[in-house]
Protein backbone atom coordinates (compact mmCIF):
# COMPACT_ATOMS: atom_id res chain seq x y z
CA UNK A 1 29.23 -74.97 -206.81
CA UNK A 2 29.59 -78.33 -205.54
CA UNK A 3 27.01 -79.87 -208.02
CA UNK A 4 29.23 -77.85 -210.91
CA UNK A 5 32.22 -79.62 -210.27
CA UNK A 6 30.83 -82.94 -210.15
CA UNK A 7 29.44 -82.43 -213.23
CA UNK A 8 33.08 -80.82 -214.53
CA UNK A 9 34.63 -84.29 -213.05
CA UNK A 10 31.66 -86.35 -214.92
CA UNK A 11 32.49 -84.81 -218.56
CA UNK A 12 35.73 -85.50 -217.99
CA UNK A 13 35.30 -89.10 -216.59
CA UNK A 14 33.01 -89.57 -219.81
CA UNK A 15 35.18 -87.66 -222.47
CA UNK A 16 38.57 -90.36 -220.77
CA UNK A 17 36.32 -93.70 -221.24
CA UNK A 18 36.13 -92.24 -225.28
CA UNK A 19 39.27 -91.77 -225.98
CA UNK A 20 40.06 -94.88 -223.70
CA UNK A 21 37.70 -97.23 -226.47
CA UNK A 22 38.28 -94.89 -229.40
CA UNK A 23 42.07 -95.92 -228.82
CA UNK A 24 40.89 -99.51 -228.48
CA UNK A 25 39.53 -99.98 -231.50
CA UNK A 26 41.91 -98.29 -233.37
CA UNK A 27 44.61 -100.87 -231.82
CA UNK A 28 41.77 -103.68 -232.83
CA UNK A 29 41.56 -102.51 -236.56
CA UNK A 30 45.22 -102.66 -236.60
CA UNK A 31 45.22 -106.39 -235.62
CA UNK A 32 42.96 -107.11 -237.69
CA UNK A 33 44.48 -105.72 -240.89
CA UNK A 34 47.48 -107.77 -240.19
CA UNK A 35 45.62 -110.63 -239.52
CA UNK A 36 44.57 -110.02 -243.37
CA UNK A 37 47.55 -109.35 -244.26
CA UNK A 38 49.13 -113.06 -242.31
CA UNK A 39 46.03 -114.66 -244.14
CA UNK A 40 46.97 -113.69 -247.26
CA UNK A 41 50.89 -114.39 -247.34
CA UNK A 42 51.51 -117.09 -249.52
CA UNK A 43 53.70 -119.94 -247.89
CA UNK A 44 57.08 -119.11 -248.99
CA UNK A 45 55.96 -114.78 -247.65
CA UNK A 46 54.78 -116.33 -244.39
CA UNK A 47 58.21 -118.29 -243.57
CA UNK A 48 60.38 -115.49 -244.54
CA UNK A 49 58.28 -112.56 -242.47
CA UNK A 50 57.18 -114.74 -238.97
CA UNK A 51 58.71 -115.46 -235.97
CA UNK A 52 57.28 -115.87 -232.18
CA UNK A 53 56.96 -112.68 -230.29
CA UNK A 54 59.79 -114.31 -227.71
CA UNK A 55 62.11 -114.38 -230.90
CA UNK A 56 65.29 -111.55 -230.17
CA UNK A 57 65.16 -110.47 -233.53
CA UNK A 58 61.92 -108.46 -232.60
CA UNK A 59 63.66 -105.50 -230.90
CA UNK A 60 66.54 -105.83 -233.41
CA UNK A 61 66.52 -102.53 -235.46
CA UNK A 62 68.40 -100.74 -237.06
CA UNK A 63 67.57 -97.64 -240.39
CA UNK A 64 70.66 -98.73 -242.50
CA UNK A 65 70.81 -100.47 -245.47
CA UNK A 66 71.74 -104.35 -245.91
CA UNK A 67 69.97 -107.38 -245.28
CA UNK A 68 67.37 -108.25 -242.11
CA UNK A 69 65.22 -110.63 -240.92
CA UNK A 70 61.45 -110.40 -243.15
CA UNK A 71 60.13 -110.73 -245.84
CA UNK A 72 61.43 -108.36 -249.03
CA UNK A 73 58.74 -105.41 -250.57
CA UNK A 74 59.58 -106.86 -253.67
CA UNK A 75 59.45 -110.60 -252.44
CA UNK A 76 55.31 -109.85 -252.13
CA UNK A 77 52.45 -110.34 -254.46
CA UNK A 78 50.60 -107.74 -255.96
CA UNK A 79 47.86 -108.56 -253.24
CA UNK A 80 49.89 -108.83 -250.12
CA UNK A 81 51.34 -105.83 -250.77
CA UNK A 82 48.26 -104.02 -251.30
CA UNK A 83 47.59 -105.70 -247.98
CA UNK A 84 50.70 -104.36 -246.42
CA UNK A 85 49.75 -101.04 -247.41
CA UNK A 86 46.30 -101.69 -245.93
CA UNK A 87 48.03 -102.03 -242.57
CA UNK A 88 50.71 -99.60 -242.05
CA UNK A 89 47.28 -97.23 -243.32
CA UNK A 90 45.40 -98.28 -240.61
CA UNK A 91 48.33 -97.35 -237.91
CA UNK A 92 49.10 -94.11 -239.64
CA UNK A 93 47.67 -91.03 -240.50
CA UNK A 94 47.44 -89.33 -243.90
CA UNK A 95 50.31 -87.44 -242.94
CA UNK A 96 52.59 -89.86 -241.51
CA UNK A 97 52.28 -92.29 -244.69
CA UNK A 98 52.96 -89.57 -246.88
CA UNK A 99 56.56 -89.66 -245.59
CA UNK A 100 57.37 -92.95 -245.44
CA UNK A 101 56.21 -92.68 -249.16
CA UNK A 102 58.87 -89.87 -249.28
CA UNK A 103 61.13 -92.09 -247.93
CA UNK A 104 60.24 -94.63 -250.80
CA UNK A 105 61.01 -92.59 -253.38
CA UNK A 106 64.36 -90.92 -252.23
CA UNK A 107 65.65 -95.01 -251.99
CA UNK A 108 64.56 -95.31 -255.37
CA UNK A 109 66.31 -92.49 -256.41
CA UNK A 110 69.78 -93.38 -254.75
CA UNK A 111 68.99 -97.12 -256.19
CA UNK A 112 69.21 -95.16 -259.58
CA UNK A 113 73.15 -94.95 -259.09
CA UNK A 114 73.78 -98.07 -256.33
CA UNK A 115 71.06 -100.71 -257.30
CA UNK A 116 72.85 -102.54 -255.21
CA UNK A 117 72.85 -100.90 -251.87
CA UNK A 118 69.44 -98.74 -252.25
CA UNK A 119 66.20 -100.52 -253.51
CA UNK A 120 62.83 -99.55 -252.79
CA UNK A 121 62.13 -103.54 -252.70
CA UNK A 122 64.50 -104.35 -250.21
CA UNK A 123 62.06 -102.49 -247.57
CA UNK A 124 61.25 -105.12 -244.95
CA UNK A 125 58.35 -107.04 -243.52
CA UNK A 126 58.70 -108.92 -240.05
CA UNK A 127 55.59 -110.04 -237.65
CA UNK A 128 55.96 -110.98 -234.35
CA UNK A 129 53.52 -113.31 -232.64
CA UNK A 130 50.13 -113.77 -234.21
CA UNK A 131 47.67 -110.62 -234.50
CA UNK A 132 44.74 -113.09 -234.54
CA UNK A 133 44.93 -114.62 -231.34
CA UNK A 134 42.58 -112.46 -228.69
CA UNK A 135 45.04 -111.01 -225.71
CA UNK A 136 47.96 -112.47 -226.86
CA UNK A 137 51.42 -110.16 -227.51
CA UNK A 138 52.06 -109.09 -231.18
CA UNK A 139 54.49 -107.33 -233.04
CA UNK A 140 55.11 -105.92 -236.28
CA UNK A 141 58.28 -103.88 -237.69
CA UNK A 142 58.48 -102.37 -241.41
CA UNK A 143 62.12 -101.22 -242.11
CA UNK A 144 64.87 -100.54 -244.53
CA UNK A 145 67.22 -97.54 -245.00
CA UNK A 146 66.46 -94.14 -242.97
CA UNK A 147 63.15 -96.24 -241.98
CA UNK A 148 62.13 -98.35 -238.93
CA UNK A 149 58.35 -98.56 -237.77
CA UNK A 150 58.01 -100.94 -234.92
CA UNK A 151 54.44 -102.15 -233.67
CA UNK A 152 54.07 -104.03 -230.27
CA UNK A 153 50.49 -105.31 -228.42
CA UNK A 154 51.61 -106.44 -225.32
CA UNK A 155 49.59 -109.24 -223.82
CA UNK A 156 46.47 -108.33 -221.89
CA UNK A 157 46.57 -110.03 -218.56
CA UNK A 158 43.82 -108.92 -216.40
CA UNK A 159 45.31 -110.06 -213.30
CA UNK A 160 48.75 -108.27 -214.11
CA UNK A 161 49.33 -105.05 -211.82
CA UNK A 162 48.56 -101.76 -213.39
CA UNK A 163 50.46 -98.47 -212.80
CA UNK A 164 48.57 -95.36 -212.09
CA UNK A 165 45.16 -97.42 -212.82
CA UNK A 166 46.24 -98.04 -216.30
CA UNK A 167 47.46 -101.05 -217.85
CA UNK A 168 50.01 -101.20 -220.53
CA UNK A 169 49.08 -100.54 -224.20
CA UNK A 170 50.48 -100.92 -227.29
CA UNK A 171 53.25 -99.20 -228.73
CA UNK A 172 54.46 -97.58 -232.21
CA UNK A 173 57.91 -96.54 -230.92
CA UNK A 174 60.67 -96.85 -231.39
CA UNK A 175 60.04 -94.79 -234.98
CA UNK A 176 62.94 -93.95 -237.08
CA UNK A 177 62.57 -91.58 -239.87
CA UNK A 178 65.33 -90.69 -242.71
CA UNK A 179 66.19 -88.41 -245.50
CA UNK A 180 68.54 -88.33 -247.94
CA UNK A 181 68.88 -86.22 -249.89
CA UNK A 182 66.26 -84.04 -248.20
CA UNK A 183 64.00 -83.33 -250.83
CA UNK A 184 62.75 -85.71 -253.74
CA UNK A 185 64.51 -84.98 -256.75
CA UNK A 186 62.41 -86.00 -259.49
CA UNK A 187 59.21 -87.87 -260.47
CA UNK A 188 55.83 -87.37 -259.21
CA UNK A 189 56.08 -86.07 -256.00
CA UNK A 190 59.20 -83.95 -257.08
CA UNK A 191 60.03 -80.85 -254.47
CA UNK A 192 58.69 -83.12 -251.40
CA UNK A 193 60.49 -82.64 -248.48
CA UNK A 194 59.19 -85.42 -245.91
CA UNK A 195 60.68 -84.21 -242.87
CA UNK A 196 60.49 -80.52 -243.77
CA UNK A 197 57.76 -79.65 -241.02
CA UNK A 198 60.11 -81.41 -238.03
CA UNK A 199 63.23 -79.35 -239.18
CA UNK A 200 60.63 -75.40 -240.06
CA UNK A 201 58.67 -75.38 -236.29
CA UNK A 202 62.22 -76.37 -234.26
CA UNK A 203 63.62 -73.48 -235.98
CA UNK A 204 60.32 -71.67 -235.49
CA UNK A 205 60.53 -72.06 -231.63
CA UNK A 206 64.65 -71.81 -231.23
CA UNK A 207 64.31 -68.32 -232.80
CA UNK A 208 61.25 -67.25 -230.42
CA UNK A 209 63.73 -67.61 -227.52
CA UNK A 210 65.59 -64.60 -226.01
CA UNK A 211 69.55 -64.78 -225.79
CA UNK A 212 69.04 -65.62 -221.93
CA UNK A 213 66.53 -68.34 -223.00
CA UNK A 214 68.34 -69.63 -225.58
CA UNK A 215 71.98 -69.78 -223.27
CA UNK A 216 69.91 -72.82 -221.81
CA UNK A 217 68.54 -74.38 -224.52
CA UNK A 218 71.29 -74.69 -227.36
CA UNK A 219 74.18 -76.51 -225.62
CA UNK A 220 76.95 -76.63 -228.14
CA UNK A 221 77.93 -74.89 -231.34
CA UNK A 222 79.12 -78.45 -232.13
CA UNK A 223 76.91 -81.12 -233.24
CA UNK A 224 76.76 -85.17 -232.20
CA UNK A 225 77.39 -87.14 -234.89
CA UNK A 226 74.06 -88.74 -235.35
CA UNK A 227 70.90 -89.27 -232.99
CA UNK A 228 71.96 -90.87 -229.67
CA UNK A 229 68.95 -92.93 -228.82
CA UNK A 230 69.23 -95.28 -232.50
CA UNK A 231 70.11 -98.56 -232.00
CA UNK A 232 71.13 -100.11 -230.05
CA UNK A 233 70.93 -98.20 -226.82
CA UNK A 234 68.16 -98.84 -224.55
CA UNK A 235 68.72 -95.88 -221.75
CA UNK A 236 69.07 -92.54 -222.66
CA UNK A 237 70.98 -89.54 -221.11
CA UNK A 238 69.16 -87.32 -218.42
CA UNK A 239 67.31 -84.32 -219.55
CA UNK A 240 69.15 -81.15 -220.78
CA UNK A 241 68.32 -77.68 -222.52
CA UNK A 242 65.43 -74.98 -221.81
CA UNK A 243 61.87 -76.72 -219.91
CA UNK A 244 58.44 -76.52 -220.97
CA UNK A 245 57.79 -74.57 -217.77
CA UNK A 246 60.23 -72.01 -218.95
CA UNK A 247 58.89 -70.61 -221.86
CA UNK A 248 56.30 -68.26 -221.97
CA UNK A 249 53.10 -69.69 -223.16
CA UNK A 250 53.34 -68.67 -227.13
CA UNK A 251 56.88 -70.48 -227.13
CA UNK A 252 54.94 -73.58 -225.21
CA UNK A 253 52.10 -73.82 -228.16
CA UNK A 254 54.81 -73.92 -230.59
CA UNK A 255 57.16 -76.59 -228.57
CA UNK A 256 53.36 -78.94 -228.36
CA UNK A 257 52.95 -77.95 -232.23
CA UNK A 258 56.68 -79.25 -232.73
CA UNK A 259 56.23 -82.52 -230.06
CA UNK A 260 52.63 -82.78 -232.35
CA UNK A 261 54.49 -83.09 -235.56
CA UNK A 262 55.92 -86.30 -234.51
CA UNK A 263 52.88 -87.50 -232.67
CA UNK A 264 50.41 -87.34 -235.74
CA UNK A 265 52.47 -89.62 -237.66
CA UNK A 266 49.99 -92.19 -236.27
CA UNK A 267 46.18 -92.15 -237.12
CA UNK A 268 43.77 -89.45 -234.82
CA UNK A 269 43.22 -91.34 -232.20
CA UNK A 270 46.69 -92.60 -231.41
CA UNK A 271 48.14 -89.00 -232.02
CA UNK A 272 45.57 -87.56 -229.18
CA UNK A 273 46.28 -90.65 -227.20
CA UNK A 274 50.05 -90.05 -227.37
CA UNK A 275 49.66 -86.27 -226.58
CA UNK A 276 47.88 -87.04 -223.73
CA UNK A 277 50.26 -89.56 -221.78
CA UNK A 278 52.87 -86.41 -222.36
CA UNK A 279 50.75 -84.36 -220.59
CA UNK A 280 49.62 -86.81 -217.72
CA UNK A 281 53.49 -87.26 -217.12
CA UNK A 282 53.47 -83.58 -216.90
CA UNK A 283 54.68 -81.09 -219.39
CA UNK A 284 56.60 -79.18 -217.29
CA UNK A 285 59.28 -81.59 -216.97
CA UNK A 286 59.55 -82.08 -221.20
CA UNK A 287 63.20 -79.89 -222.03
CA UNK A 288 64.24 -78.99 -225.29
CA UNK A 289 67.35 -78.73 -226.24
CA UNK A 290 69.64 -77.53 -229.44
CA UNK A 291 73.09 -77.93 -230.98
CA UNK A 292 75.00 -76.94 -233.62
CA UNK A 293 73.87 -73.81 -236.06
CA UNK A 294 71.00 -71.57 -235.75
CA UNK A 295 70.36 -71.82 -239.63
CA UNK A 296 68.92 -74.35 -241.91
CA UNK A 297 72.23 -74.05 -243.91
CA UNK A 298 74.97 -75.85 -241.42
CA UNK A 299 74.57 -78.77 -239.56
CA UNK A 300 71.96 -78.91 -236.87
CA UNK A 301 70.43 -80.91 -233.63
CA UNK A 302 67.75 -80.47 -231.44
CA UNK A 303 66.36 -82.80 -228.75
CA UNK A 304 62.79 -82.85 -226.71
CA UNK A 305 62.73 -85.20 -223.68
CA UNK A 306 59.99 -85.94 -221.13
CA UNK A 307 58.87 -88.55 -219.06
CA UNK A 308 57.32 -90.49 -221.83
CA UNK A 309 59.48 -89.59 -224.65
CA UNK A 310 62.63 -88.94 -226.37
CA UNK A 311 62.52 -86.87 -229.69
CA UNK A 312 65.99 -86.88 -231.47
CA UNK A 313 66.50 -84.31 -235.06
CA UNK A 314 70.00 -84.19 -236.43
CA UNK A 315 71.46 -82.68 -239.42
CA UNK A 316 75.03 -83.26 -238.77
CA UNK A 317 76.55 -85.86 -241.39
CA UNK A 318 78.61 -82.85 -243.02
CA UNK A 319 75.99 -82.15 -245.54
CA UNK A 320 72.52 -80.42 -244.36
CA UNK A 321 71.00 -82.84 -247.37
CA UNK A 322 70.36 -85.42 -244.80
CA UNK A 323 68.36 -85.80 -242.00
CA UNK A 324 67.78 -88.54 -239.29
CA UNK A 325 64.72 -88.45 -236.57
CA UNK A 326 64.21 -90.57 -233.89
CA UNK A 327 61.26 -91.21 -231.26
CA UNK A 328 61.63 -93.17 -228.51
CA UNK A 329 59.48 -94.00 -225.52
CA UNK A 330 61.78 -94.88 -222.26
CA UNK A 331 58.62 -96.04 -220.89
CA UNK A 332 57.35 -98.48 -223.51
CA UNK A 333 59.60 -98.86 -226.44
CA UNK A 334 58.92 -102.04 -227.90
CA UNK A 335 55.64 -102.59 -225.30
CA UNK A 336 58.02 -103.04 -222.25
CA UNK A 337 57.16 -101.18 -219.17
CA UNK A 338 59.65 -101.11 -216.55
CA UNK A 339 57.51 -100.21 -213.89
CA UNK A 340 54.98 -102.52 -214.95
CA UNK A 341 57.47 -105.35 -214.89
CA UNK A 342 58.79 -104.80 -211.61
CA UNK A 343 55.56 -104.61 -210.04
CA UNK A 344 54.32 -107.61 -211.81
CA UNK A 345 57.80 -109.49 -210.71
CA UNK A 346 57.33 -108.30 -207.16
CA UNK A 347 53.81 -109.31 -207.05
CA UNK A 348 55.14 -112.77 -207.99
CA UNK A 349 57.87 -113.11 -205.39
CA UNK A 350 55.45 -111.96 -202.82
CA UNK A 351 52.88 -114.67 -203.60
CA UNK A 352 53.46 -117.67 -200.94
C-alpha cells in the first residue's frame, strides 16, 4: 500500500512540475510577442504606448470612454496592429478573443450615432517596462470602453521569499469586460452576445438552489448600481451569499463551470493554472452570491468570491441591454502580492 501511494504522490509531483513549465512558457511566448510587437512600433507608436513599470499610470484603469495614457488602435500601422493582435492571441484563448472582438464591434456600432464618444480606434495600447529584458517586471494593459485587460510579470528575484513554496507569477487581472447593448446588432457577427455564457450558467445554478438555499445566496431584491470592485478600489468587502461547501455536488460542477467561464478567457494553460490556485486556496471557502431579479428580463447581480478571486456580473443600469463583469484577484491584481511583500520587507528589516 505504501509503495501505491508513493507512486500516487510521484504522478502528482510529475503532473505539478507540467503544468508548473507548461505555464512558463506560455508567460514566455507572451513576452516575446510583445517584444515583437515593441520592435516593431514605429517611433512616434513607441513614445505614445511606453512608460517604466514604476510609472503610476500602470494600475490606472478604468472601462469608460475618453482619453488615456497609450497609444490609439487607430494611431497603429497595418503591421503593428497585426502585431497587437498577435499578442493579446497569445494571452487569450479562442474564446476569450472572441469577446473582446464582440466588444469591438458593439463600440463601432454606438460610434455609428456618437463618433465622437465611441470609436473602435480609440481602443488603447500601454506597455509597462520592457518584455525583452530576462527577469525584469513588465506590464501591458489594452483598454477602452466596457474593456480593460491588464498584463503584469513581476520581477523574478530568486533570493525573494516565497509563500507556500511558490513564488509570485504573473497576472491577467484585473479584467474588465462590457456590453452594450448586449447583443451585436448588425454586420458580420450579427446575434453575438459576448457575455451571454457568464449571464445563462449564473442563472443556471441560482435556479438549481432550493428556497432555503437560495434565502442565503440572493441578498437583496435590490441591485448595486454597478460592480463594486472597478476602479478604483483596491480592497473588497468580506464574503457574502451561499458557499461552495453548501451546495450539493451537481450545484458545485455548475458554480466551477460558471467560475470556468471567466477563467478560460485566457489561453489553456493559464485557464487550468488559474483553476487550480482556486482550488489550492480551497473551494470551500469561494461564496456566491445574488441580487436583484431571478429573470434575465430585470436588472440583475451576482458575485463569486474566494481566496484568490473576486467575480463581479451586474445588469443593473435600468436597462438589462447592458452588462458589466469584473475579475479581480485580491491576491495579485496587478502582480502585487501582499503576503509576498511583507515577507520580503520583513526579511529586509531583519537583515543586520
Amino acid at each position: 500500500m505504501s509503495g501505491q501511494y508513493d507512486r500516487w504522490m510521484l504522478a502528482i509531483a510529475l503532473a505539478t512540475l507540467v503544468q508548473l513549465a507548461q505555464v512558463a512558457s506560455a508567460h514566455e511566448q507572451v513576452a516575446k510577442a510583445a517584444t515583437g510587437l515593441m520592435a516593431g512600433l514605429a517611433d512616434t507608436e513607441r513614445g505614445l504606448a511606453c512608460a517604466a513599470f514604476a510609472d503610476p499610470r500602470r494600475t490606472q484603469w478604468n472601462y469608460l470612454p475618453g482619453p488615456r495614457f497609450g497609444v490609439r488602435l487607430d494611431q497603429l500601422d497595418e503591421g503593428s496592429a497585426a502585431d497587437l493582435t498577435a499578442l493579446l492571441t497569445t494571452l487569450h484563448s479562442a474564446r476569450g478573443l472572441a469577446k473582446v472582438c464582440g466588444i469591438h464591434d458593439l463600440e463601432a456600432f454606438l460610434g455609428r450615432a456618437r463618433p465622437e464618444s465611441y470609436s473602435r480606434g480609440a481602443y488603447t495600447l500601454a506597455v509597462f517596462g520592457d518584455p525583452s529584458v530576462a527577469g525584469a517586471a513588465w506590464g501591458f494593459r489594452y483598454e477602452g470602453h466596457h474593456l480593460s485587460l491588464n498584463y503584469t510579470a513581476p520581477a523574478v528575484d530568486v533570493a525573494a521569499p516565497t509563500v507556500g513554496g511558490h513564488r509570485a507569477t504573473a497576472s491577467a487581472t484585473p479584467m474588465f469586460l462590457g456590453t452594450a447593448p448586449f447583443a451585436v446588432p448588425d454586420g458580420k457577427t450579427a446575434g453575438e452576445r459576448p457575455l451571454l455564457e457568464e449571464r445563462d450558467r449564473a442563472f443556471e445554478l441560482l435556479h438549481s438552489l432550493t428556497p432555503e438555499e437560495k434565502s442565503r445566496a440572493i441578498l437583496s431584491e435590490s441591485t448595486p448600481p454597478d460592480v463594486t470592485a472597478g476602479p478604483p478600489a483596491k480592497s473588497f468587502d468580506e464574503p457574502r451569499g451561499i458557499t461552495y461547501a453548501s451546495l450539493n455536488p451537481a450545484q458545485q460542477a455548475k458554480l466551477l463551470e460558471l467560475l470556468s467561464v471567466y477563467a478560460t478567457r485566457l489561453r489553456g494553460e493559464l485557464a487550468d493554472a488559474e483553476l487550480a490556485r482556486a482550488k489550492e486556496a480551497g473551494l470551500d471557502a469561494i461564496h456566491f452570491a445574488w441580487m436583484g431579479s431571478e429573470t434575465a428580463e430585470r436588472p440583475h447581480y451576482y458575485r463569486i468570491q474566494g481566496p484568490t478571486l473576486l467575480i463581479e456580473f451586474d445588469c443593473t443600469s435600468g436597462t438589462v441591454d447592458h452588462v458589466h463583469t469584473v475579475w479581480r484577484d485580491p491576491t495579485r491584481d496587478f502582480g502585487v502580492d501582499p503576503l509576498a511583500d511583507h515577507l520580503k520587507a520583513h526579511a529586509e528589516q531583519a537583515k543586520p
